[in-house]
Protein backbone atom coordinates (compact mmCIF):
# COMPACT_ATOMS: atom_id res chain seq x y z
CA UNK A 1 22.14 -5.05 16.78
CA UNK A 2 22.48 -5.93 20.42
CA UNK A 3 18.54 -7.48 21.62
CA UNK A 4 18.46 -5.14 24.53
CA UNK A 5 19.23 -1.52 22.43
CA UNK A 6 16.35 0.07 23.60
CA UNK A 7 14.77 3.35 21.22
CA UNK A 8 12.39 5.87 22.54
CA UNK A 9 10.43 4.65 19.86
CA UNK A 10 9.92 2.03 17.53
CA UNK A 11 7.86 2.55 13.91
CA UNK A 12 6.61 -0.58 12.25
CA UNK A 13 6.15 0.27 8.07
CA UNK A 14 8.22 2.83 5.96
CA UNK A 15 6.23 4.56 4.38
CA UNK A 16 5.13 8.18 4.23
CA UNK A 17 3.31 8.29 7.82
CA UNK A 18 6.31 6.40 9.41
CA UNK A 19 8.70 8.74 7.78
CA UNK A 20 6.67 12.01 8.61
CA UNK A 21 6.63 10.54 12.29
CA UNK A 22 10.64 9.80 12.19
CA UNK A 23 11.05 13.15 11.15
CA UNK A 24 9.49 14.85 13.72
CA UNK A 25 10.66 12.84 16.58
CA UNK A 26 14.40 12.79 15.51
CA UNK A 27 14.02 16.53 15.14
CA UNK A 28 12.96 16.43 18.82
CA UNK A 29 16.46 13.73 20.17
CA UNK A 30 13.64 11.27 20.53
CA UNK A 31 15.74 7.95 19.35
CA UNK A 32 14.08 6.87 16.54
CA UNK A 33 14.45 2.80 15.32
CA UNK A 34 11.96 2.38 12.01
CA UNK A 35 11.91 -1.32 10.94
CA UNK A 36 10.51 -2.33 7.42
CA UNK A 37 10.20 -5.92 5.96
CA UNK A 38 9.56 -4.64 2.08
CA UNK A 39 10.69 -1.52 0.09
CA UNK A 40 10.93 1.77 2.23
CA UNK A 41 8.33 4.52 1.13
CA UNK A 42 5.03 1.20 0.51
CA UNK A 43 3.27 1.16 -1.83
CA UNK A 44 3.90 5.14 -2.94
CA UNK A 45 7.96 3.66 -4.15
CA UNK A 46 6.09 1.79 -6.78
CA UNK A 47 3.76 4.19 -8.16
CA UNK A 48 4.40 6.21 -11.47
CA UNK A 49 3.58 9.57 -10.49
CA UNK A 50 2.18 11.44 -7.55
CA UNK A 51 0.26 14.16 -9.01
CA UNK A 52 -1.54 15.04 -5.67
CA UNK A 53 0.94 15.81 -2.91
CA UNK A 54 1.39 19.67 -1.76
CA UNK A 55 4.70 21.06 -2.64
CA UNK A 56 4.91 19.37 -6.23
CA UNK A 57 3.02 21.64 -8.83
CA UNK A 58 3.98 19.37 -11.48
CA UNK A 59 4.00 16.11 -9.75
CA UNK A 60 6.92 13.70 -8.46
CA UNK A 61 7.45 9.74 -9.47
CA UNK A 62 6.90 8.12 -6.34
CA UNK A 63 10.49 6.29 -5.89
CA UNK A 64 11.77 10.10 -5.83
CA UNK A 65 9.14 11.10 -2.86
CA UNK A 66 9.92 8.32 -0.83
CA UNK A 67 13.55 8.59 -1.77
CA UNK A 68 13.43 12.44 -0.23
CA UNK A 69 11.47 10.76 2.61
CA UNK A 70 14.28 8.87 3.62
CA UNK A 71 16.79 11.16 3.42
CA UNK A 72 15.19 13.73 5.09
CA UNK A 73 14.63 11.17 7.93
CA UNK A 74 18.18 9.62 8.28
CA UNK A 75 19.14 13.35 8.08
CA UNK A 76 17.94 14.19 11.86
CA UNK A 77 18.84 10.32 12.68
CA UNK A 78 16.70 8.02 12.19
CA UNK A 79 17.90 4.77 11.96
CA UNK A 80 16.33 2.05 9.76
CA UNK A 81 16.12 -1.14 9.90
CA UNK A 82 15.10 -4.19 7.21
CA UNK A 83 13.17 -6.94 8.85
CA UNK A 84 9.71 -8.36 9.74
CA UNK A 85 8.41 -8.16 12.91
CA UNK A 86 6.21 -10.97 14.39
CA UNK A 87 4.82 -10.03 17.59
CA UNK A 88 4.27 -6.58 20.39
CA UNK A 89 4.79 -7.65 24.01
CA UNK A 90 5.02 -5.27 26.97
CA UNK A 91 8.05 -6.33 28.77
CA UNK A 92 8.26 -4.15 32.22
CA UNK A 93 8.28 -0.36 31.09
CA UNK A 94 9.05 -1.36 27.64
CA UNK A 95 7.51 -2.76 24.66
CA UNK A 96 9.49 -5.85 23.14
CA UNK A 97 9.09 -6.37 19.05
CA UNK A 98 9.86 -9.69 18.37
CA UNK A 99 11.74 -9.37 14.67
CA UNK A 100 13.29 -11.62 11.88
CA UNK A 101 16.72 -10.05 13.32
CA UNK A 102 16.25 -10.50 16.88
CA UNK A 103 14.25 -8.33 19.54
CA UNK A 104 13.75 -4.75 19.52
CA UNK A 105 12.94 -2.47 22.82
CA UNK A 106 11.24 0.55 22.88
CA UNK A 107 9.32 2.95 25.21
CA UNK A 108 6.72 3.59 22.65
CA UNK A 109 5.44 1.99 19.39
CA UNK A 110 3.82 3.54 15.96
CA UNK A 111 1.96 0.74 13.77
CA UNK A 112 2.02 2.66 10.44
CA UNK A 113 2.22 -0.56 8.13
CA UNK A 114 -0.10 0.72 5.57
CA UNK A 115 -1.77 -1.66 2.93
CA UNK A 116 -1.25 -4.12 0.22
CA UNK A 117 -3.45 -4.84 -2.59
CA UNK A 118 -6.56 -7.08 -2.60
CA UNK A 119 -6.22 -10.32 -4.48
CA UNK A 120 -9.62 -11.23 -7.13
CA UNK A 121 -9.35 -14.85 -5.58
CA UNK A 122 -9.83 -16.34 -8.72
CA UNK A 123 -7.97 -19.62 -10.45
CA UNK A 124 -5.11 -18.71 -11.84
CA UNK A 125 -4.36 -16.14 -9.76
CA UNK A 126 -1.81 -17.83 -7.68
CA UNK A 127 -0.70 -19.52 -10.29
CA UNK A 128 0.51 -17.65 -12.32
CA UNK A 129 1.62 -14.52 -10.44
CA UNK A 130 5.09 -12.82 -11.72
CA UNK A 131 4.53 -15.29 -14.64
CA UNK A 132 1.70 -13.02 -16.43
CA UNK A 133 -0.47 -11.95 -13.25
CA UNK A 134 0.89 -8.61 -11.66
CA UNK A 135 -0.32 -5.55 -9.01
CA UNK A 136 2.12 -3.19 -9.91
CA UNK A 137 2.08 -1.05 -13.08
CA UNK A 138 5.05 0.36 -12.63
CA UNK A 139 7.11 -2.59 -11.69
CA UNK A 140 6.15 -4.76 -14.42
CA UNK A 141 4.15 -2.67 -17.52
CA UNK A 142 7.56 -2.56 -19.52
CA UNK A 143 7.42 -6.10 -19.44
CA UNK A 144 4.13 -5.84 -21.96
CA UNK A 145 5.70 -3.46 -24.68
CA UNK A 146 3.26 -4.00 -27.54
CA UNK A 147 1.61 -6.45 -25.93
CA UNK A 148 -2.37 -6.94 -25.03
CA UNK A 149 -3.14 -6.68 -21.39
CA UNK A 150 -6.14 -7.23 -18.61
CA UNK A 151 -6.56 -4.75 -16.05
CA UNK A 152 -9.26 -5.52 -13.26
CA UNK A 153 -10.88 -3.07 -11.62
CA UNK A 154 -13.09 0.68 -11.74
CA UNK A 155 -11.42 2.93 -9.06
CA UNK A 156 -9.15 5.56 -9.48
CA UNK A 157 -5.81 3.08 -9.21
CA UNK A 158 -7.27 1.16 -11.80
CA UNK A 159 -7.99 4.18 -13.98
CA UNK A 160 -4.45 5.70 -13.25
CA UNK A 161 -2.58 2.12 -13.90
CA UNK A 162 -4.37 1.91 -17.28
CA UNK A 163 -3.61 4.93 -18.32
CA UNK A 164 -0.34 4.55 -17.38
CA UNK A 165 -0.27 1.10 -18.98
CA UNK A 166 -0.85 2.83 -22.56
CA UNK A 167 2.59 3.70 -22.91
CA UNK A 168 3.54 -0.35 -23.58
CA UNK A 169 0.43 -1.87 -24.16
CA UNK A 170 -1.05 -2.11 -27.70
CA UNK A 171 -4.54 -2.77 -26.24
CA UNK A 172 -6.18 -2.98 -22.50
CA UNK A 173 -9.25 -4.45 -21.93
CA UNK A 174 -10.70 -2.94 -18.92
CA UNK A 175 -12.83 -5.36 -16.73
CA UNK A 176 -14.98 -3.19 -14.25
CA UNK A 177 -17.52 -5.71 -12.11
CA UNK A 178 -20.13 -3.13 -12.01
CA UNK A 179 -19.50 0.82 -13.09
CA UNK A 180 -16.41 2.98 -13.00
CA UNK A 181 -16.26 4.52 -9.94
CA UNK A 182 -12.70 6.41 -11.00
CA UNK A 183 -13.12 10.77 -10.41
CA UNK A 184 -14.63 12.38 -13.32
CA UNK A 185 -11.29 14.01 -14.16
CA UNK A 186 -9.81 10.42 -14.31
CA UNK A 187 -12.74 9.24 -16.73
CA UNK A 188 -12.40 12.05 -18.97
CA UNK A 189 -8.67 10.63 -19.09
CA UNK A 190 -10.07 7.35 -19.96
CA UNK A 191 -12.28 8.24 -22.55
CA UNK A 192 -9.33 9.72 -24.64
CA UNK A 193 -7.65 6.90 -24.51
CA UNK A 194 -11.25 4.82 -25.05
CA UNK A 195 -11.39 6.83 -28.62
CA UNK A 196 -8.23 6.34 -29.30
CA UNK A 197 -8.18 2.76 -29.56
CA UNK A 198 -5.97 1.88 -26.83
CA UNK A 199 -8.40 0.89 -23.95
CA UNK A 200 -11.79 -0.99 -23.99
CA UNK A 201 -13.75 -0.61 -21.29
CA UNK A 202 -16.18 -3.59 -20.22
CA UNK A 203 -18.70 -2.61 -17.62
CA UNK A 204 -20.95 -4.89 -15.47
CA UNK A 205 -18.24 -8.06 -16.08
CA UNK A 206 -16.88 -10.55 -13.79
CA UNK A 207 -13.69 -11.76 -13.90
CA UNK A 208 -13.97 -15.93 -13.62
CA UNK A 209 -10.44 -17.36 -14.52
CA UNK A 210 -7.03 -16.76 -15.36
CA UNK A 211 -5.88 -19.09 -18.19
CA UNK A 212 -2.46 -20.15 -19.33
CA UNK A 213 -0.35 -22.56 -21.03
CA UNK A 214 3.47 -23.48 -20.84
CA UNK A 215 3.71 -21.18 -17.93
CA UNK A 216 2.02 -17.91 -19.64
CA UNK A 217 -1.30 -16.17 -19.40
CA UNK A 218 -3.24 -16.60 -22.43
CA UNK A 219 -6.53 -15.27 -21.85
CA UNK A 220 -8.98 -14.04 -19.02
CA UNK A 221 -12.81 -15.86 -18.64
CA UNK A 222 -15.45 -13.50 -17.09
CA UNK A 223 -19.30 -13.44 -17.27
CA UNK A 224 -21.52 -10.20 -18.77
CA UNK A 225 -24.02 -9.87 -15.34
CA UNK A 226 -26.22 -8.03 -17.64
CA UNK A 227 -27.04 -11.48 -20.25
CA UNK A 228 -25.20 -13.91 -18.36
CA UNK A 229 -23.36 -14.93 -20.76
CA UNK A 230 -20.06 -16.17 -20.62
CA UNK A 231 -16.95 -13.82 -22.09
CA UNK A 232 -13.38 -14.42 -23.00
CA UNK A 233 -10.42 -11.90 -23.27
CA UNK A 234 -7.54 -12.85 -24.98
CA UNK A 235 -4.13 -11.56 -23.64
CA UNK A 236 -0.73 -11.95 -22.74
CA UNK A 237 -0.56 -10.43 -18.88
CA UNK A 238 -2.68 -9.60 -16.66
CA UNK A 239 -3.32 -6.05 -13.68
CA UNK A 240 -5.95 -6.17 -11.25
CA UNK A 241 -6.19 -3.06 -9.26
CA UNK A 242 -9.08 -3.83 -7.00
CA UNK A 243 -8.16 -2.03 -4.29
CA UNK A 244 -6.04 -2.60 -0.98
CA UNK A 245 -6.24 -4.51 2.61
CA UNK A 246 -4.78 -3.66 5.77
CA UNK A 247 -1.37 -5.11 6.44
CA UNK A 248 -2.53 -6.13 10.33
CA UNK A 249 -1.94 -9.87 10.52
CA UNK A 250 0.50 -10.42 12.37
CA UNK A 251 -1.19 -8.42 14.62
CA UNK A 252 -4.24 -10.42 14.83
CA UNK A 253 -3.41 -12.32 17.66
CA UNK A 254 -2.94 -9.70 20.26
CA UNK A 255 -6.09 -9.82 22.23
CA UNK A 256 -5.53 -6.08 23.31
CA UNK A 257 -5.68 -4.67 20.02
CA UNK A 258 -8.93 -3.69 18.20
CA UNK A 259 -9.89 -4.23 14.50
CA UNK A 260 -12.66 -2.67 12.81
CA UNK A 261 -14.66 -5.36 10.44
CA UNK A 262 -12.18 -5.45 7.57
CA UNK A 263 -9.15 -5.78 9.56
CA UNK A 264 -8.02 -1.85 10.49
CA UNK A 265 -6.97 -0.91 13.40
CA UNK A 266 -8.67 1.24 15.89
CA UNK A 267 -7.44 3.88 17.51
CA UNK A 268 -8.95 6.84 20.44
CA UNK A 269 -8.58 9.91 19.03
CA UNK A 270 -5.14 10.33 20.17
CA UNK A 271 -4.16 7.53 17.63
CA UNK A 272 -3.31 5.07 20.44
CA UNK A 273 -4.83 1.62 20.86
CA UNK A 274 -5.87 0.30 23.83
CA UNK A 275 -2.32 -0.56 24.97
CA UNK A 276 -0.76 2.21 26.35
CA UNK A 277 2.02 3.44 24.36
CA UNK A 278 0.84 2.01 20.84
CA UNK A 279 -0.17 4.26 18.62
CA UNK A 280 -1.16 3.99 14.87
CA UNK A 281 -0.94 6.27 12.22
CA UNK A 282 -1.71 5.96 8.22
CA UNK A 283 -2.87 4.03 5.80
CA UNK A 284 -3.59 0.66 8.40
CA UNK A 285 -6.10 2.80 10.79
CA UNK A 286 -9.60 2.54 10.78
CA UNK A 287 -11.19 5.72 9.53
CA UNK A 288 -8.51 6.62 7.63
CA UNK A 289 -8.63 8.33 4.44
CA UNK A 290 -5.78 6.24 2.17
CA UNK A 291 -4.34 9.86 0.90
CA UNK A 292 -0.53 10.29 1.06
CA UNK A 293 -0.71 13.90 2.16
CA UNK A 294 -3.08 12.61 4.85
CA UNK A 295 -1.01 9.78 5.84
CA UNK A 296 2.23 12.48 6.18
CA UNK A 297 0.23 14.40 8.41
CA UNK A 298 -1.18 11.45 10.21
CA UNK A 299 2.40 10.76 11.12
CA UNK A 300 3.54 14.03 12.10
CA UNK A 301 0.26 14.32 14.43
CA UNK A 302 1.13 10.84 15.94
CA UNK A 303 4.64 12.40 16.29
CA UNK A 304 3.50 14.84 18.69
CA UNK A 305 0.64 12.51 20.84
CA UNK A 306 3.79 10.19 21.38
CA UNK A 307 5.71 12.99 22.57
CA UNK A 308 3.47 13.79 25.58
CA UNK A 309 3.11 10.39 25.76
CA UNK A 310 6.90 9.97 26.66
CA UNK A 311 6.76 12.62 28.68
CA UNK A 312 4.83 10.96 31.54
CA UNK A 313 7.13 7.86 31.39
């Protein structure tokens, strides 16, 4: 790619509100460049099912959404692009991305690089992750095929990963710090599966240490908050769903941005930061509601502010 190809507009993140935004502005001739340093569609490519996006009465595996992202994106020409970029600079009438495969020009910018799950911070975390610790289900659950597993975490990802776990696992203990705070249609899930015998569900417990030996997990230490006491679950891999962080860092160091106290981005209420002619839509802005439908339509709404925007240029 030659370092001075300059877009109408650079997207940072592929997944659904970068997409929704490509499509719209490609549909438009608006030269569309969007650059992603993981797997294209986030963190919907590795999720089992979507059971919640319009369109899809019965629900669609996530790898085929994003996959029909995509293509419907590339379709009206968009091009993308794998690679991580480091830095935003305005350079003249232009804003310069500093990437992992050179520089990138563009008249406008969309930050729509979503979120990553939180990390329980714990020993043995680090340690062993890919070796017994894991964040994604459906990347890794076939690994555990009659198998006893961990899961950390109340929320509805939790709730949906265990459930989804069941079809490997001969037995999940659930470790919830406090109460479930899943939807009630997700608990009633749970419960079947409580009576059943495949999940336990352990209330009120914190999750201390990850143990292992010769490379493995072999069992999880927590506390009961209620007696104090100290608990032990044995098991041979370990899920901790406890919900996700803004993927801003390497944003952190431009002095023009603003970050809201957990690290999200924050926009006016035409989705544009305080530099002119960066705009954020999606999962990574402050306020907003970590839906896929909502980060679609975040995208497409972005679409159209960076329109006018390029209008006046």
């Amino acid at each position: 790619m030659s370092d001075k190809k300059t877009y109408d507009l650079a997207i940072i993140g592929g997944g659904p509100a970068s997409l929704a935004a490509a499509i719209y502005t490609t549909r438009e001739d608006i030269s569309t460049v969007v650059i992603e340093k993981g797997v294209l569609g986030g963190l919907i490519a590795i999720t089992d099912k979507v059971e919640n996006y319009p369109g899809f009465p019965q629900g669609i595996e996530g790898l085929n959404l994003s996959d029909n992202l995509r293509e419907q994106a590339e379709r009206f020409g968009t091009e993308i692009v794998l690679g991580e970029v480091t830095d935003i600079a305005t350079d003249g009438n232009l804003k310069r991305l500093t990437t992992t495969d050179g520089d990138i020009y563009a008249k406008a910018v969309l930050i729509a690089t979503g979120t990553d799950f939180k990390k329980v911070d714990i020993p043995g975390e680090k340690e062993f992750y890919a070796k017994g610790v894991h964040y994604c289900a459906t990347c890794d659950g076939a690994f555990y095929r009659d198998k006893r597993l961990v899961l950390i975490g109340g929320g509805n990802s939790a709730v949906q990963e265990a459930l989804f776990l069941t079809r490997f696992a001969s037995h999940i203990d659930l470790l919830v710090r406090s109460e479930l705070k899943a939807s009630e249609v997700l608990q009633h899930e749970l419960e079947d599966m409580v009576h059943a015998g495949k999940i336990t569900v352990h209330l009120n417990t914190a999750t201390d240490e990850i143990v292992g030996e010769n490379g493995k997990v072999t069992k999880v230490l927590g506390t009961d908050k209620k007696t104090g006491k100290p608990v032990e679950f044995p098991t041979d891999g370990v899920f901790v769903f406890i919900g996700l962080k803004p993927n801003t860092g390497f944003l952190r160091h431009i002095p023009q941005l603003k970050f809201d106290e957990v690290g999200f981005l924050v926009t006016n209420d035409d989705l544009q930061t305080p530099i002119p002619g960066v705009f954020v839509a999606g999962d990574v802005r402050s306020g907003a509601t970590m839906q896929i439908a909502t980060a679609a339509g975040e995208g497409a709404a972005a679409a159209l502010k960076i329109r006018k925007y390029l209008e006046t240029l």
